[in-house]
PDB file of N, CA and C in Angstrom:
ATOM      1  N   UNK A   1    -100.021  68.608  22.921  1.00  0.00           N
ATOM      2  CA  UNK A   1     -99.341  67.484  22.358  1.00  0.00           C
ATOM      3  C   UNK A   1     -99.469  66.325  23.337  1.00  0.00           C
ATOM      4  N   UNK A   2    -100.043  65.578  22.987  1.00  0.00           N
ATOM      5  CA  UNK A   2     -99.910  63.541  23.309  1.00  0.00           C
ATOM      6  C   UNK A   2     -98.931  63.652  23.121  1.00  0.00           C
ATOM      7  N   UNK A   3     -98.487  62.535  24.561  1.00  0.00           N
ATOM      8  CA  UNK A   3     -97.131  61.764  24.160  1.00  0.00           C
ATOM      9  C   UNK A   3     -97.163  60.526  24.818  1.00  0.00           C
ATOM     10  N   UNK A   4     -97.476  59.189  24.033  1.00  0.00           N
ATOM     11  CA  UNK A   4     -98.133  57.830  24.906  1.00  0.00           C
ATOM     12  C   UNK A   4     -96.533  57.066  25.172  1.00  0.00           C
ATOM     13  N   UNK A   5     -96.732  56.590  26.374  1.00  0.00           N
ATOM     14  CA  UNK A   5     -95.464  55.769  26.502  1.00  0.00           C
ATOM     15  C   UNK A   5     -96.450  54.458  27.214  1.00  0.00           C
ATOM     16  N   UNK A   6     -95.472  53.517  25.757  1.00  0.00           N
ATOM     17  CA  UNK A   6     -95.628  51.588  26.374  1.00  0.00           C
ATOM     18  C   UNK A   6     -95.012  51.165  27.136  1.00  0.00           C
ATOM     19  N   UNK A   7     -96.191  50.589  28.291  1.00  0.00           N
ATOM     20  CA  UNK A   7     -95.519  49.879  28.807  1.00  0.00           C
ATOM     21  C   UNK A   7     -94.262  48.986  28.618  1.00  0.00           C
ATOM     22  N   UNK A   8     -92.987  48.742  28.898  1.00  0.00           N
ATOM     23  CA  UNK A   8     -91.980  47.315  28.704  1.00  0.00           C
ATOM     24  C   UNK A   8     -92.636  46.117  29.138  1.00  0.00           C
ATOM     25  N   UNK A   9     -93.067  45.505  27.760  1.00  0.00           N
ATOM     26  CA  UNK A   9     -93.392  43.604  27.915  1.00  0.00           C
ATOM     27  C   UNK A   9     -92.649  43.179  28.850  1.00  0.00           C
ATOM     28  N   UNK A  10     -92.976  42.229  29.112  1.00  0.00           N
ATOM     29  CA  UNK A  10     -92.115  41.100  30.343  1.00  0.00           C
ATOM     30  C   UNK A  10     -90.898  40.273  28.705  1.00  0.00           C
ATOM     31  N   UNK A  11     -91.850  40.024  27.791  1.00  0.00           N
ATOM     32  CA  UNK A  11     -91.164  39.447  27.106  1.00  0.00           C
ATOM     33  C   UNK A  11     -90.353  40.123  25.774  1.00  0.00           C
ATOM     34  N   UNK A  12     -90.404  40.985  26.116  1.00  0.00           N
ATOM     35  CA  UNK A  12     -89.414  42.213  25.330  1.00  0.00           C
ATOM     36  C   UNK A  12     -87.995  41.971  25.458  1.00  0.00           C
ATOM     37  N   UNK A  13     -87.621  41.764  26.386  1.00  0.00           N
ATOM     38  CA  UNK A  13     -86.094  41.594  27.260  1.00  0.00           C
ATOM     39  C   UNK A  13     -85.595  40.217  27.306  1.00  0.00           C
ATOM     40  N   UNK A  14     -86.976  39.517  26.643  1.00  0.00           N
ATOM     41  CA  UNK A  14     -86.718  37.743  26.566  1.00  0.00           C
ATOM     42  C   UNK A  14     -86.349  37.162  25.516  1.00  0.00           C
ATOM     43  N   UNK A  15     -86.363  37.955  24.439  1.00  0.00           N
ATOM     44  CA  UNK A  15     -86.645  36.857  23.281  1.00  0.00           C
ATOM     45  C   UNK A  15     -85.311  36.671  22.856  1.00  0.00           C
ATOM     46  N   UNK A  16     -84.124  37.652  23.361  1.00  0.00           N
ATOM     47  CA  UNK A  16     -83.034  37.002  22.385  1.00  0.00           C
ATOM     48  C   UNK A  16     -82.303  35.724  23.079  1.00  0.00           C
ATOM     49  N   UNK A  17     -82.590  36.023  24.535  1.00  0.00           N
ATOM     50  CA  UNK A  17     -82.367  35.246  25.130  1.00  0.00           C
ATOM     51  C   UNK A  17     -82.121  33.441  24.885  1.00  0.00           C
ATOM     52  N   UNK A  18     -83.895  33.873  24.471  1.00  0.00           N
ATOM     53  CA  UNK A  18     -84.505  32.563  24.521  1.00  0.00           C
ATOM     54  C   UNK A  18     -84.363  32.076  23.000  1.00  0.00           C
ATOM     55  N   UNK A  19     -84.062  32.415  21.858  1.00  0.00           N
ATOM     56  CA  UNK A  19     -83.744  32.320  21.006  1.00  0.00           C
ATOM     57  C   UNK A  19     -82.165  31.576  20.946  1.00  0.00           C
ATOM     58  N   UNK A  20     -81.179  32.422  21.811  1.00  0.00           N
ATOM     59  CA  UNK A  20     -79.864  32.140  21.993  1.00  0.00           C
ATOM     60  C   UNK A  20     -80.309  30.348  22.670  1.00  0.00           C
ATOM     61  N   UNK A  21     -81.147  30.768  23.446  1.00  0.00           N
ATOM     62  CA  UNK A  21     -81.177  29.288  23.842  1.00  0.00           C
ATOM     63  C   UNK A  21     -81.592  27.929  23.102  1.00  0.00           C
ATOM     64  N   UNK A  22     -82.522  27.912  22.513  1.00  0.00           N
ATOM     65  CA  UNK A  22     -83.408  27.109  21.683  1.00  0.00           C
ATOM     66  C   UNK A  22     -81.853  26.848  20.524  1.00  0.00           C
ATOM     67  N   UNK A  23     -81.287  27.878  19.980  1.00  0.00           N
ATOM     68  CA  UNK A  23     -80.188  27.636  18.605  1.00  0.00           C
ATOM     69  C   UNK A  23     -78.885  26.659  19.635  1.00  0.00           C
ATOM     70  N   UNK A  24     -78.449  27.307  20.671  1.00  0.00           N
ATOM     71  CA  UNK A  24     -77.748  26.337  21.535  1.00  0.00           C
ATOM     72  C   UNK A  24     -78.059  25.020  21.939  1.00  0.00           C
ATOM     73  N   UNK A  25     -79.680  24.677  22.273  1.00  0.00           N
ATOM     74  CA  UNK A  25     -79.763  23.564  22.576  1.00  0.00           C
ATOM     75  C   UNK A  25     -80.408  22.692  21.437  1.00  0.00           C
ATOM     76  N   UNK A  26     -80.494  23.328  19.945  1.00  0.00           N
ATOM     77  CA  UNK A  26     -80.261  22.370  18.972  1.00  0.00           C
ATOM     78  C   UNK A  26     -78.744  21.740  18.525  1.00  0.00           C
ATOM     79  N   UNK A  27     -78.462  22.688  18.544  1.00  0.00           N
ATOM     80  CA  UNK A  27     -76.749  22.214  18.157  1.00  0.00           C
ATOM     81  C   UNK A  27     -76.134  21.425  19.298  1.00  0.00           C
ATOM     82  N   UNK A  28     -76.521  21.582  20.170  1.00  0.00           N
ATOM     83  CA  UNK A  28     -76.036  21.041  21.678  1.00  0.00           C
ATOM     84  C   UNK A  28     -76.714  18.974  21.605  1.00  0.00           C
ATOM     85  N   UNK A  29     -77.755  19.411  21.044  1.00  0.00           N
ATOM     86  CA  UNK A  29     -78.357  17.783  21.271  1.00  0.00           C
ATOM     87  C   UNK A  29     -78.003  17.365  19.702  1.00  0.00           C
ATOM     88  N   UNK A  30     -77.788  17.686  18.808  1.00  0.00           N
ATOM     89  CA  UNK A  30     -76.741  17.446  17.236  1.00  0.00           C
ATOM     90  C   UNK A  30     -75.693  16.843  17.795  1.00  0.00           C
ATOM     91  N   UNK A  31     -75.013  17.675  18.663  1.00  0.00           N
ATOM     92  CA  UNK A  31     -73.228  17.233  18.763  1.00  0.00           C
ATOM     93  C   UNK A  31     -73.689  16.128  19.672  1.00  0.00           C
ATOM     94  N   UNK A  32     -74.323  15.424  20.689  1.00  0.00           N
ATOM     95  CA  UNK A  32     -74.269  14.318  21.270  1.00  0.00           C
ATOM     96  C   UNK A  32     -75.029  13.268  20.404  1.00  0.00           C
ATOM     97  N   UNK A  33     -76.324  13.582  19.814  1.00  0.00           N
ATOM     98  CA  UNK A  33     -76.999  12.278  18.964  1.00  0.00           C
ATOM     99  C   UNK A  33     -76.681  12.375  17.740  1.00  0.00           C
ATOM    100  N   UNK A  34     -75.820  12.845  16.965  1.00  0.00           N
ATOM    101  CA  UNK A  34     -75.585  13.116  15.568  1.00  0.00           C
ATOM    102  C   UNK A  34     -74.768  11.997  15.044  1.00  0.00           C
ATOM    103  N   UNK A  35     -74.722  11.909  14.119  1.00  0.00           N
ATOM    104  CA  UNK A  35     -73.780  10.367  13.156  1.00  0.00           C
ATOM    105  C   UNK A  35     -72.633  10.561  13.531  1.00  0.00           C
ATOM    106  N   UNK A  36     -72.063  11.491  14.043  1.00  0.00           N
ATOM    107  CA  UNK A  36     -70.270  11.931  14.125  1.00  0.00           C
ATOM    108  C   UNK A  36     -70.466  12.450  15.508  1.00  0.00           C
ATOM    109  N   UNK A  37     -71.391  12.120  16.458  1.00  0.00           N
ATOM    110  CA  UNK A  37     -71.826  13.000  17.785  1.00  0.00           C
ATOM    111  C   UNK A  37     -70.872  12.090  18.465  1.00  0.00           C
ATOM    112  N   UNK A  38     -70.953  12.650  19.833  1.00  0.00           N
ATOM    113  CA  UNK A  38     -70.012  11.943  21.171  1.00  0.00           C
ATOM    114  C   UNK A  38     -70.403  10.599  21.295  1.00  0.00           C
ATOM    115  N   UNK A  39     -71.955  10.340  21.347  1.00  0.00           N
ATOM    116  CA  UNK A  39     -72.445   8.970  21.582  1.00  0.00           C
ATOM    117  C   UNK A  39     -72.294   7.858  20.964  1.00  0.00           C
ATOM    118  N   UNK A  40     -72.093   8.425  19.600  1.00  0.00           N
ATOM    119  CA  UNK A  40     -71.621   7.016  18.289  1.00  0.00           C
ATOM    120  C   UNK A  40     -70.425   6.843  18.455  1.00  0.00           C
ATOM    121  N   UNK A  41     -69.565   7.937  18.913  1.00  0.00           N
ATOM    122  CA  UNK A  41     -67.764   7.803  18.530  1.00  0.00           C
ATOM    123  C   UNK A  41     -67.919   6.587  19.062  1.00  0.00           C
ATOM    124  N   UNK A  42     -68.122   5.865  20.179  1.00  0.00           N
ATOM    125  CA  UNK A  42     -68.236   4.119  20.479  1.00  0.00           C
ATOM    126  C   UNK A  42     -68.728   3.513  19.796  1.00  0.00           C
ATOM    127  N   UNK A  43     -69.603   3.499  18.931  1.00  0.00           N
ATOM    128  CA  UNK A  43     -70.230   2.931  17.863  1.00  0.00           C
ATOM    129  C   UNK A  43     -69.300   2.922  16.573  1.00  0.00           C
ATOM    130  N   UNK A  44     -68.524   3.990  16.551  1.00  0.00           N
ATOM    131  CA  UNK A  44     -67.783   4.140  15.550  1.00  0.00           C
ATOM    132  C   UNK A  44     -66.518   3.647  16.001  1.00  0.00           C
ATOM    133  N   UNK A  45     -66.078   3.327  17.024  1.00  0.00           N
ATOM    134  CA  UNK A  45     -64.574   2.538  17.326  1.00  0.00           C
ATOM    135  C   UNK A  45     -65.080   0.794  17.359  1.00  0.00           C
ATOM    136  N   UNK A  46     -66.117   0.689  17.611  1.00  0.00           N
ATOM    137  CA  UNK A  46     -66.688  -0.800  17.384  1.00  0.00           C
ATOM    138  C   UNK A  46     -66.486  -1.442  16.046  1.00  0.00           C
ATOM    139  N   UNK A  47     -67.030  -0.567  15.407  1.00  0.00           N
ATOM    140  CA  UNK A  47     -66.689  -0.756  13.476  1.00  0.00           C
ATOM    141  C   UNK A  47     -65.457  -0.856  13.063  1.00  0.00           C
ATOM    142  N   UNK A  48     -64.480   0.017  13.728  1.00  0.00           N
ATOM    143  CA  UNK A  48     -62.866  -0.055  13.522  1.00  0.00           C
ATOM    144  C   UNK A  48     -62.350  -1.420  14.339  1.00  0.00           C
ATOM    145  N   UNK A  49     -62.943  -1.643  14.853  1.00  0.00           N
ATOM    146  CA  UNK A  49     -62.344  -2.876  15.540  1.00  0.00           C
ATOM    147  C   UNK A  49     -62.527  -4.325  14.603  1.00  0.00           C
ATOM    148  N   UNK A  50     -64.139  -3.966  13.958  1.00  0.00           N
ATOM    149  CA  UNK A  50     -65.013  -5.227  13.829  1.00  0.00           C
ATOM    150  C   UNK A  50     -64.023  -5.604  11.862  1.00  0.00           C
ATOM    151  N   UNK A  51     -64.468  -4.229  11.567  1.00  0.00           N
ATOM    152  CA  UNK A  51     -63.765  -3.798   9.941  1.00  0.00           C
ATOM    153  C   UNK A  51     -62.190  -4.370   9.948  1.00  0.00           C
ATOM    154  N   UNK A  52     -61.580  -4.116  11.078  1.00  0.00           N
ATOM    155  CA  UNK A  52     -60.254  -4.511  10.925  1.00  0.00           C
ATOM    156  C   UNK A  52     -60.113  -5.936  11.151  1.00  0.00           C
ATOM    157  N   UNK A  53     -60.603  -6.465  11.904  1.00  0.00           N
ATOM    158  CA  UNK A  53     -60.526  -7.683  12.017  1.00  0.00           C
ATOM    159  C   UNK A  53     -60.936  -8.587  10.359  1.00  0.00           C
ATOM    160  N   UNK A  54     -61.713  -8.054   9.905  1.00  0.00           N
ATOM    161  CA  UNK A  54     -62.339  -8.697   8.549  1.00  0.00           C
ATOM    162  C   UNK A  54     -61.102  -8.236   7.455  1.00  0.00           C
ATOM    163  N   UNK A  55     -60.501  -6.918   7.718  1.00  0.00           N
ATOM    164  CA  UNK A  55     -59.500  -6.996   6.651  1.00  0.00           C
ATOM    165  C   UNK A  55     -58.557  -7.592   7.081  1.00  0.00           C
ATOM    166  N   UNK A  56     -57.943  -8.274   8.150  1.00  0.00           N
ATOM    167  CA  UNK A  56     -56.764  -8.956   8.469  1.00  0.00           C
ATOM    168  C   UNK A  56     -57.034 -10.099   7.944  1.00  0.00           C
ATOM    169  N   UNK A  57     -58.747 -10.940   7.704  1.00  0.00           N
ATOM    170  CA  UNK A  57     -59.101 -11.817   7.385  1.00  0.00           C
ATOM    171  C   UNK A  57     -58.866 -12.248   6.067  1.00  0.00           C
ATOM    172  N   UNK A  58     -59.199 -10.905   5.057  1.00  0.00           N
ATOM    173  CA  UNK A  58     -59.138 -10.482   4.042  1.00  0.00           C
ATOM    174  C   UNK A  58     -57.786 -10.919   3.518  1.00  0.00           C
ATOM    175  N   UNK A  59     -56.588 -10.422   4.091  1.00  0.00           N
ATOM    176  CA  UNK A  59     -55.587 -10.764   3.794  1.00  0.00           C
ATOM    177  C   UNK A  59     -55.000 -11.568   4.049  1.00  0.00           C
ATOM    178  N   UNK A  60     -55.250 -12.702   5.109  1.00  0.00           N
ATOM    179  CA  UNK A  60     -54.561 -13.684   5.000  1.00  0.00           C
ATOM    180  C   UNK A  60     -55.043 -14.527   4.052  1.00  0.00           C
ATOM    181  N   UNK A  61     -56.666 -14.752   3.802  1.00  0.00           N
ATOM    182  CA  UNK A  61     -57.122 -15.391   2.044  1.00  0.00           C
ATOM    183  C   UNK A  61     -56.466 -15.025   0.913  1.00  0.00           C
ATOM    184  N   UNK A  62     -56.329 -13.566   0.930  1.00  0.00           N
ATOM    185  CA  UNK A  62     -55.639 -13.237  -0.332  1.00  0.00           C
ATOM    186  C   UNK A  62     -54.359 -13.865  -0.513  1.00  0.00           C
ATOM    187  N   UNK A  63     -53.318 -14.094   1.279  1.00  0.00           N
ATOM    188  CA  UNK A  63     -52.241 -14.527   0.908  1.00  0.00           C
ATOM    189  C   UNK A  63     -52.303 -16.037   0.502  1.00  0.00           C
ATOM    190  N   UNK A  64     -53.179 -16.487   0.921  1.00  0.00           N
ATOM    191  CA  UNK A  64     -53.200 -18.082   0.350  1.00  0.00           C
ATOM    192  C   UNK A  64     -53.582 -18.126  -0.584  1.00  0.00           C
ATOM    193  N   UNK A  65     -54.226 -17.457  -1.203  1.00  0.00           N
ATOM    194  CA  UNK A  65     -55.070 -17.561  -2.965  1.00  0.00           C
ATOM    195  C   UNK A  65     -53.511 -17.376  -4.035  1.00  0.00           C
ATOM    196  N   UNK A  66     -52.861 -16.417  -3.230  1.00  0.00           N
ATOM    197  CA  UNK A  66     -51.459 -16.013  -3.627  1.00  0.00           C
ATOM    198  C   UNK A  66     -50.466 -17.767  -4.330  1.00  0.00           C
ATOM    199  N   UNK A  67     -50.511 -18.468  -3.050  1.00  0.00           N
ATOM    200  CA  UNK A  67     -49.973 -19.246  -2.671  1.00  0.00           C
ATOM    201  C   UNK A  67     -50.144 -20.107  -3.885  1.00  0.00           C
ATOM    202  N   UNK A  68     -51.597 -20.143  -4.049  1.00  0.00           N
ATOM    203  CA  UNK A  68     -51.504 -21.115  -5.163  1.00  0.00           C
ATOM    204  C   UNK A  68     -51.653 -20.878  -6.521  1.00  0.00           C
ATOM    205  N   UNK A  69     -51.689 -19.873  -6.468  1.00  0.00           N
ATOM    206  CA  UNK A  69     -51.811 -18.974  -8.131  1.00  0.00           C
ATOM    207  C   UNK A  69     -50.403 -19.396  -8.017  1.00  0.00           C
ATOM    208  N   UNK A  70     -49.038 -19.159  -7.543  1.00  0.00           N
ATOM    209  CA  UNK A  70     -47.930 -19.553  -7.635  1.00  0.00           C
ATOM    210  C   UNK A  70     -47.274 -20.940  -7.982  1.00  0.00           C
ATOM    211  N   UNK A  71     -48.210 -21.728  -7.148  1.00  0.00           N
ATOM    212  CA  UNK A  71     -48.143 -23.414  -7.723  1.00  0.00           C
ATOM    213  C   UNK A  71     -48.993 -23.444  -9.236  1.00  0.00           C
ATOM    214  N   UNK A  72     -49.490 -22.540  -9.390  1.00  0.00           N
ATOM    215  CA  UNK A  72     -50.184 -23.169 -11.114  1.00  0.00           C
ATOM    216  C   UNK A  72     -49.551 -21.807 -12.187  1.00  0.00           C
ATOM    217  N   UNK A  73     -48.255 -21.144 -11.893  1.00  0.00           N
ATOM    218  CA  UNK A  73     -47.683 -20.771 -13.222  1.00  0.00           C
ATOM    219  C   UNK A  73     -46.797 -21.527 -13.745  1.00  0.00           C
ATOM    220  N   UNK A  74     -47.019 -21.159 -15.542  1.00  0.00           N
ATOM    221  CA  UNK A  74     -46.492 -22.028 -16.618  1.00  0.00           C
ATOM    222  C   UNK A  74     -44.917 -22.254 -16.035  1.00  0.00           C
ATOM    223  N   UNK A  75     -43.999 -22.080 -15.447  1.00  0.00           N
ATOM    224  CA  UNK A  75     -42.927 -21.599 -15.378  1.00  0.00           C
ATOM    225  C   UNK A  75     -42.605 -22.756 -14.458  1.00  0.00           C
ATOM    226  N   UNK A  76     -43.118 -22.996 -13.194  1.00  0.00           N
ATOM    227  CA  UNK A  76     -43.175 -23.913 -12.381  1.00  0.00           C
ATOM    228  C   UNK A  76     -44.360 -24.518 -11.936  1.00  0.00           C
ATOM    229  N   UNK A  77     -44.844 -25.368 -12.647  1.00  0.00           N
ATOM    230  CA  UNK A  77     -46.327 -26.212 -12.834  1.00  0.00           C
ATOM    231  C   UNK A  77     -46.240 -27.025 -11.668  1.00  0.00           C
ATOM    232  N   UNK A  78     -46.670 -27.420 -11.045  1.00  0.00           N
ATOM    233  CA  UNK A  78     -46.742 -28.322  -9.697  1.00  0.00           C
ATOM    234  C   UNK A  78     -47.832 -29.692 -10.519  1.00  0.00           C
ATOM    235  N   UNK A  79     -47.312 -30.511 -10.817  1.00  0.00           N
ATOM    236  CA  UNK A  79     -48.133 -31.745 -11.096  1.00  0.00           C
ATOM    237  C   UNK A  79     -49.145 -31.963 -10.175  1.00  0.00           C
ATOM    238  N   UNK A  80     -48.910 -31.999  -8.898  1.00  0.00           N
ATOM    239  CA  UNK A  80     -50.004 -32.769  -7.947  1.00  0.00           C
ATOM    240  C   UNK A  80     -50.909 -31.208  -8.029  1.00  0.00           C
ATOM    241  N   UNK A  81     -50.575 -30.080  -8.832  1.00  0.00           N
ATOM    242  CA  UNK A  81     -51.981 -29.276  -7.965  1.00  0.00           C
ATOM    243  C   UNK A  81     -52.707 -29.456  -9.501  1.00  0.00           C
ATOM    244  N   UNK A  82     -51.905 -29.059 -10.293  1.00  0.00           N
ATOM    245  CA  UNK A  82     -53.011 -29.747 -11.673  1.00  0.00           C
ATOM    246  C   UNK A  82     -53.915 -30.615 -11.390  1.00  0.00           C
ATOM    247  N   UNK A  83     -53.361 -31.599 -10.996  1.00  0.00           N
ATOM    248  CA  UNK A  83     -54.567 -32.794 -10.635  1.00  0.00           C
ATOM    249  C   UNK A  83     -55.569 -32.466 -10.121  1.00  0.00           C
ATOM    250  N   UNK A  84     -55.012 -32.157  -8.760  1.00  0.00           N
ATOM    251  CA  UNK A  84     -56.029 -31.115  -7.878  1.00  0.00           C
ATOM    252  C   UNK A  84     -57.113 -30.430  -8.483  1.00  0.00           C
ATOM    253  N   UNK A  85     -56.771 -29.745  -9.541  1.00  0.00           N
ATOM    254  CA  UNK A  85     -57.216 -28.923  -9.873  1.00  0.00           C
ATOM    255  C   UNK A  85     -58.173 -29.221 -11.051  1.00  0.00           C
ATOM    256  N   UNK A  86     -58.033 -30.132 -12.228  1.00  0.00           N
ATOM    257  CA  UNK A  86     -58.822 -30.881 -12.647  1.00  0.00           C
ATOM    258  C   UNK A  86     -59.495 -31.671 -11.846  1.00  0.00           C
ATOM    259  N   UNK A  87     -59.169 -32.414 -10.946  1.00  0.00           N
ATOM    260  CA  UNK A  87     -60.140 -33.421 -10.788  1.00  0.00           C
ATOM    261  C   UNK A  87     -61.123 -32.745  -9.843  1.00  0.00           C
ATOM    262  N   UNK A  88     -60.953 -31.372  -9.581  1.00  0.00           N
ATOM    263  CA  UNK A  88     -62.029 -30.644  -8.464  1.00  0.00           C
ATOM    264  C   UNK A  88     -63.563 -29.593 -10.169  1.00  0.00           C
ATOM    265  N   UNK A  89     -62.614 -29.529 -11.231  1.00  0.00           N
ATOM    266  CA  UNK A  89     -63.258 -28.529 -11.961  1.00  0.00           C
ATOM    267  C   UNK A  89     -64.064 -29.693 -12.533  1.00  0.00           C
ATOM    268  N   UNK A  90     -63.466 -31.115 -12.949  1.00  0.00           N
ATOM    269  CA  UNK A  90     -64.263 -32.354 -13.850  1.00  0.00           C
ATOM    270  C   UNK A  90     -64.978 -32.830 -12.590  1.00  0.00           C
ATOM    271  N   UNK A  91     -65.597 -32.538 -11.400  1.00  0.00           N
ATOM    272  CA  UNK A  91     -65.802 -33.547 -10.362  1.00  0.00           C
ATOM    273  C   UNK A  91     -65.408 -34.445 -10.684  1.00  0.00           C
ATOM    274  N   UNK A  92     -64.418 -35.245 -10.305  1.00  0.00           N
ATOM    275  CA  UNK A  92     -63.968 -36.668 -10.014  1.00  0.00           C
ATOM    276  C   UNK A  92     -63.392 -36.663  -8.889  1.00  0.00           C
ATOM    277  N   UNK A  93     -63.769 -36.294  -8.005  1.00  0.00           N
ATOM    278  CA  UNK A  93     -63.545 -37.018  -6.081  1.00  0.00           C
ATOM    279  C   UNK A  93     -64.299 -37.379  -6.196  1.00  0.00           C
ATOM    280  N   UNK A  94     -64.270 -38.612  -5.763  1.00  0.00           N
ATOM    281  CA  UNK A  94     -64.863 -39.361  -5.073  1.00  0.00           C
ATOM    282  C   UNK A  94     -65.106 -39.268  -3.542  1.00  0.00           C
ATOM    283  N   UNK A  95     -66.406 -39.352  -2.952  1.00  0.00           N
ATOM    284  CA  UNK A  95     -66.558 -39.456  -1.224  1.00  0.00           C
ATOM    285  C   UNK A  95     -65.590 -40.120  -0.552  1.00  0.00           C
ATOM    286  N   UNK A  96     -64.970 -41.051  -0.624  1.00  0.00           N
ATOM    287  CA  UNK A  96     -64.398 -41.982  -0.019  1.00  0.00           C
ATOM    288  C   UNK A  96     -62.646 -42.089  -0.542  1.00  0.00           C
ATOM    289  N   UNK A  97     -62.257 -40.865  -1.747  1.00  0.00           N
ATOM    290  CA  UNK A  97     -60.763 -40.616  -2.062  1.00  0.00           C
ATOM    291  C   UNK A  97     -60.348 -39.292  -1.013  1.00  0.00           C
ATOM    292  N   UNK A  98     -59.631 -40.081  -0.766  1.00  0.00           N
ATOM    293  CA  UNK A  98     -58.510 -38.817   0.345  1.00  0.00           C
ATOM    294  C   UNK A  98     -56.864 -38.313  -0.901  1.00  0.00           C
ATOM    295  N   UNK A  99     -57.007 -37.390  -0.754  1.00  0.00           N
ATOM    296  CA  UNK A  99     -56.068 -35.884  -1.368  1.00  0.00           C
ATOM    297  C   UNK A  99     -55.413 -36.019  -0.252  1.00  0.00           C
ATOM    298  N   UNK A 100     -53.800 -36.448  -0.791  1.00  0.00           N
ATOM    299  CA  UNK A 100     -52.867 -36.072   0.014  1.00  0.00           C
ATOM    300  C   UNK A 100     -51.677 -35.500  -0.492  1.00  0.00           C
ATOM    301  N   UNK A 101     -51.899 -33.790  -0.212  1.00  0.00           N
ATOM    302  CA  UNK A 101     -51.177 -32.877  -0.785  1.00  0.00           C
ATOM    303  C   UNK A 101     -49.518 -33.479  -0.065  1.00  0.00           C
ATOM    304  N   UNK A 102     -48.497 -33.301  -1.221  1.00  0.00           N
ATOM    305  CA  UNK A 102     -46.991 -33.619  -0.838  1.00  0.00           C
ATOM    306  C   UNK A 102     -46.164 -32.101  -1.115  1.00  0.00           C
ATOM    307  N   UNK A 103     -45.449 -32.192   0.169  1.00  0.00           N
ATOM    308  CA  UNK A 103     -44.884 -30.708   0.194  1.00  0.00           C
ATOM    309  C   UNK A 103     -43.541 -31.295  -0.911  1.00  0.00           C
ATOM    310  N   UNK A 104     -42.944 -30.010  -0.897  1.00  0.00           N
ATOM    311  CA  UNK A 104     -41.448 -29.874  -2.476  1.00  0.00           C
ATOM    312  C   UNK A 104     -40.370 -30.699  -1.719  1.00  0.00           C
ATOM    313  N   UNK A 105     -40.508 -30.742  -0.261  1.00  0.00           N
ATOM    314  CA  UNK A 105     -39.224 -32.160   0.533  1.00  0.00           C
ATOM    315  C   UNK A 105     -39.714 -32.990   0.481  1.00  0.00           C
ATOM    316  N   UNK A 106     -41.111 -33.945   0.082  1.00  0.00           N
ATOM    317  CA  UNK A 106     -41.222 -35.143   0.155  1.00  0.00           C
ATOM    318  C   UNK A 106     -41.543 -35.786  -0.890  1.00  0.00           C
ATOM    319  N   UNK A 107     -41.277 -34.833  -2.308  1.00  0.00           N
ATOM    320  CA  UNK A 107     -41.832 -35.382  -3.519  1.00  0.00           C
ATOM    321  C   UNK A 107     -40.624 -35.725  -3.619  1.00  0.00           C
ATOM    322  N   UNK A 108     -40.737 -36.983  -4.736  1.00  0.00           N
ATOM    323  CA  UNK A 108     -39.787 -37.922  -4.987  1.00  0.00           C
ATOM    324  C   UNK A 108     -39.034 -37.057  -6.308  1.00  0.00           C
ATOM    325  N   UNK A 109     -37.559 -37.237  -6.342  1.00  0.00           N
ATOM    326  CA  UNK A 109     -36.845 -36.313  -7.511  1.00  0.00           C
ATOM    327  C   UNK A 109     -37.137 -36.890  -8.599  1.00  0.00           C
ATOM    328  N   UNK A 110     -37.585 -36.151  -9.733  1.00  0.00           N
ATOM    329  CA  UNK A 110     -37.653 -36.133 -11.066  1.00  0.00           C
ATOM    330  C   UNK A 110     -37.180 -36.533 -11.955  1.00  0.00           C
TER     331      UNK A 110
END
């Protein structure tokens, strides 16, 4: 009776190794260059900074758009913004007419 015995590869004893390694150092370079990785989180607090600033922007327009949707209901009509307000939709400014908005203490009583 034969009985052959193989040599042990050098790389017999390697491969899970090196396998373990290669799956570690994909996931390893994922978690630092990835869209949600360590390196963007600054990239991504830049946007929270930049985004917030534009919605604070956001809302203080909205509160003035507010402002005057309020001067043009049926309920309390503001004469001078009507005007305003036609003579901006008919163009009729003129280059050389100055708009001088009067606050509710300096309009003359009714």
């Amino acid at each position: 009776m034969i009985t052959r015995h193989r040599k042990q590869s050098f790389l017999r004893g390697l491969w899970m190794p090196l396998l373990s390694l290669g799956i570690l150092g994909y996931f390893g370079y994922h978690a630092f260059t990835g869209y949600y990785g360590v390196w963007s989180h600054e990239r991504l607090e830049v946007d929270t900074v930049r985004l917030t600033a534009e919605l604070d922007a956001l809302k203080a327009e909205r509160t003035a758009l507010e402002r005057r949707v309020v001067a043009l209901r049926p309920d309390r009509l503001d004469a001078d913004m009507v005007d305003l307000e036609a003579r901006l939709a008919l163009n009729r400014i003129r280059p050389d007419e100055l708009i001088v908005q009067l606050g509710a203490a300096q309009q003359k009583p009714q």
